[in-house]
Protein backbone atom coordinates (compact mmCIF):
# COMPACT_ATOMS: atom_id res chain seq x y z
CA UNK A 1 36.23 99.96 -82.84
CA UNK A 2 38.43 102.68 -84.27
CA UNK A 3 41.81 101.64 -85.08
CA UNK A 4 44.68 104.02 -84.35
CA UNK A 5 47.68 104.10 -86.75
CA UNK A 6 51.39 104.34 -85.79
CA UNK A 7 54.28 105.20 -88.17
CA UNK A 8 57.38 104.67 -86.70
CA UNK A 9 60.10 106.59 -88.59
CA UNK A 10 63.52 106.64 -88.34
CA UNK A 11 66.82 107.74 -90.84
CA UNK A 12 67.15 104.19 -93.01
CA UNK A 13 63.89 102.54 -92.16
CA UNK A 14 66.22 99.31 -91.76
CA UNK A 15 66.90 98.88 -88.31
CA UNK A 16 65.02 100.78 -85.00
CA UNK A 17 61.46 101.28 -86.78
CA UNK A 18 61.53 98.41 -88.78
CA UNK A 19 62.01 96.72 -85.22
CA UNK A 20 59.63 98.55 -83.59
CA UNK A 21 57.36 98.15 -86.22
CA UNK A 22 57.53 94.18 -86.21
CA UNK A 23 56.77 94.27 -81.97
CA UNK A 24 53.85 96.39 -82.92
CA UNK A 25 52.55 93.93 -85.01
CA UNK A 26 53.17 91.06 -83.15
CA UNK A 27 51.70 92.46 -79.66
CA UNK A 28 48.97 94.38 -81.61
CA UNK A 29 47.51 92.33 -84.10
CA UNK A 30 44.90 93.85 -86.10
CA UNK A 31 44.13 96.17 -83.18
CA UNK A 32 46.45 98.99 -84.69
CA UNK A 33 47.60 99.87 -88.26
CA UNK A 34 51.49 99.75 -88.40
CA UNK A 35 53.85 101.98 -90.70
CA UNK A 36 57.03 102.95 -90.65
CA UNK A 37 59.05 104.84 -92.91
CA UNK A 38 63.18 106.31 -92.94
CA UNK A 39 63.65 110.31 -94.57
CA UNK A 40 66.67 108.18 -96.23
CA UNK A 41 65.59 104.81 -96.51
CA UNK A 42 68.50 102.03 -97.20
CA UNK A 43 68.56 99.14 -99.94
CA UNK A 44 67.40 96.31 -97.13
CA UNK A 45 66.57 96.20 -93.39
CA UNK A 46 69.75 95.42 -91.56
CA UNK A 47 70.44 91.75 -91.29
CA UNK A 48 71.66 92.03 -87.23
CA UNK A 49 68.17 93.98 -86.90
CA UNK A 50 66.16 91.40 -89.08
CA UNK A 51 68.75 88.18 -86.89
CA UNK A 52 67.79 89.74 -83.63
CA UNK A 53 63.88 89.69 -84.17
CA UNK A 54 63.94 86.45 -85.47
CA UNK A 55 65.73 84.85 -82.10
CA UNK A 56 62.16 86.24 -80.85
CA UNK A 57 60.16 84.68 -83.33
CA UNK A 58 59.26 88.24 -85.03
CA UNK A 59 60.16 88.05 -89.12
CA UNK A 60 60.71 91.19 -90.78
CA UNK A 61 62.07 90.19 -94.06
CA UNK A 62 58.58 90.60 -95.63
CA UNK A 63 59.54 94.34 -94.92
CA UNK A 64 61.50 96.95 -97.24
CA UNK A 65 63.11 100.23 -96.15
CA UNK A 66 60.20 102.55 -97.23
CA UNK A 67 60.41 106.28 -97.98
CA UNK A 68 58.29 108.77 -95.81
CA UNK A 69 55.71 110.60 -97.41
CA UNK A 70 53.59 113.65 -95.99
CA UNK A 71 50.64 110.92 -96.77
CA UNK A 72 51.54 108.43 -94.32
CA UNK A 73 52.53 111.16 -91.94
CA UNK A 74 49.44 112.72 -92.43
CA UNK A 75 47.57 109.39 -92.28
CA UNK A 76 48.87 108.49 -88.34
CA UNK A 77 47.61 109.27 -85.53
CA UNK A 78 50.71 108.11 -83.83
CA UNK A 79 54.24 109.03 -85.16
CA UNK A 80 57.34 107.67 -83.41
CA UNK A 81 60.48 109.65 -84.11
CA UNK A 82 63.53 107.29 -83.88
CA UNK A 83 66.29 109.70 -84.93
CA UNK A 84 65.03 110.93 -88.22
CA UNK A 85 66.19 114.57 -87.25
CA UNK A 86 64.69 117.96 -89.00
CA UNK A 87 63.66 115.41 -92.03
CA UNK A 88 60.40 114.32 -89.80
CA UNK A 89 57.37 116.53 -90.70
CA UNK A 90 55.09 117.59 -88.07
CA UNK A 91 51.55 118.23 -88.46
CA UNK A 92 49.29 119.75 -85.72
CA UNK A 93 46.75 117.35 -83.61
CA UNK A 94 49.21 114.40 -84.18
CA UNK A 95 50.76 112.32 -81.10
CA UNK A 96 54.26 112.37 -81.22
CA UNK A 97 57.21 110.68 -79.10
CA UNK A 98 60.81 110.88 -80.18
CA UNK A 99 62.40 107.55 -78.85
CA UNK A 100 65.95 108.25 -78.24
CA UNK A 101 67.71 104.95 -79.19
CA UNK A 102 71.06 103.39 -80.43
CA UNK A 103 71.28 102.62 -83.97
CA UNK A 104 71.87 99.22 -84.73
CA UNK A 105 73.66 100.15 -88.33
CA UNK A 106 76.48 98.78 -88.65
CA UNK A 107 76.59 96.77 -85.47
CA UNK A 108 76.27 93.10 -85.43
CA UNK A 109 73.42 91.38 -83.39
CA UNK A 110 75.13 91.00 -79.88
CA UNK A 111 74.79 95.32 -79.95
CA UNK A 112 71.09 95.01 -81.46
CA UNK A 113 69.81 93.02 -78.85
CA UNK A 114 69.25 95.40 -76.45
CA UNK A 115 68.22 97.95 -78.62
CA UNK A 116 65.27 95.24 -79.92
CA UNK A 117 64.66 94.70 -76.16
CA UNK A 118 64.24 98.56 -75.40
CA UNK A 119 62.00 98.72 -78.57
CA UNK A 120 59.84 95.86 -76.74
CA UNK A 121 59.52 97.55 -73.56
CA UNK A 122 58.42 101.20 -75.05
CA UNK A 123 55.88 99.29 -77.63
CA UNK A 124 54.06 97.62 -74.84
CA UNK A 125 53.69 100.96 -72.97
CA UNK A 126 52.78 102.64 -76.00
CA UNK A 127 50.15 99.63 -76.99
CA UNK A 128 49.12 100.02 -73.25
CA UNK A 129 48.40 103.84 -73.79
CA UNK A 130 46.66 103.20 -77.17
CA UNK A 131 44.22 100.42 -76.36
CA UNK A 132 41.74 99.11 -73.70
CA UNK A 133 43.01 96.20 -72.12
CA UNK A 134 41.10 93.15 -73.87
């Protein structure tokens, strides 16, 4: 079985994608390769994003803000554009969807809830899309 990659990418890589990212692999498994990456990535994912996915029973402090490269861009076959503006590359033959979402910086984890729950809700459509069901 092939296994598509996503790279979600967003500003900071602290908040949205690293969200998204963690639903990914939690409703994915191995069944997709997960990036994500932030054209200005922060010092640490942002502790309402990382509080909010953990009331789910999602951790994502394993993760770091990450920079993106034209590698890992290159590398998807799925890139999720969460607000990363003219800094997102894009390469011809490559999926892309730009996910119009609140960002959680700054806000504490009564606002990041329903950004997480958004997330969930366009990652299962998106898995949906990607893969057979099982």
């Amino acid at each position: 079985m092939i296994v598509p990659t996503v790279l979600f990418v967003c500003v900071h890589n602290a908040g949205r994608s690293q969200m998204a990212a963690g639903w990914l692999r939690h409703l994915a498994g191995d069944r997709v390769e997960v990036r994500s990456a932030g054209s200005a990535p922060a010092d640490t994912i942002n502790p309402a994003a990382v509080e909010a996915m953990h009331e789910v029973g999602i951790d994502i402090t394993d993760q770091s803000p990450t920079r993106l490269t034209l590698d890992s861009a290159r590398e998807s076959d799925v890139i999720i554009l969460m607000g990363c503006g003219d800094a997102c590359p894009v390469f011809p033959g490559k999926r892309y969807e730009d996910w119009k979402l609140d960002d959680p910086a700054g806000k504490g984890v009564e606002a990041v809830r329903p950004i997480r729950d958004e997330i969930r809700s366009r990652v299962e459509t998106l898995l949906a899309d990607l893969l057979p069901p099982r």
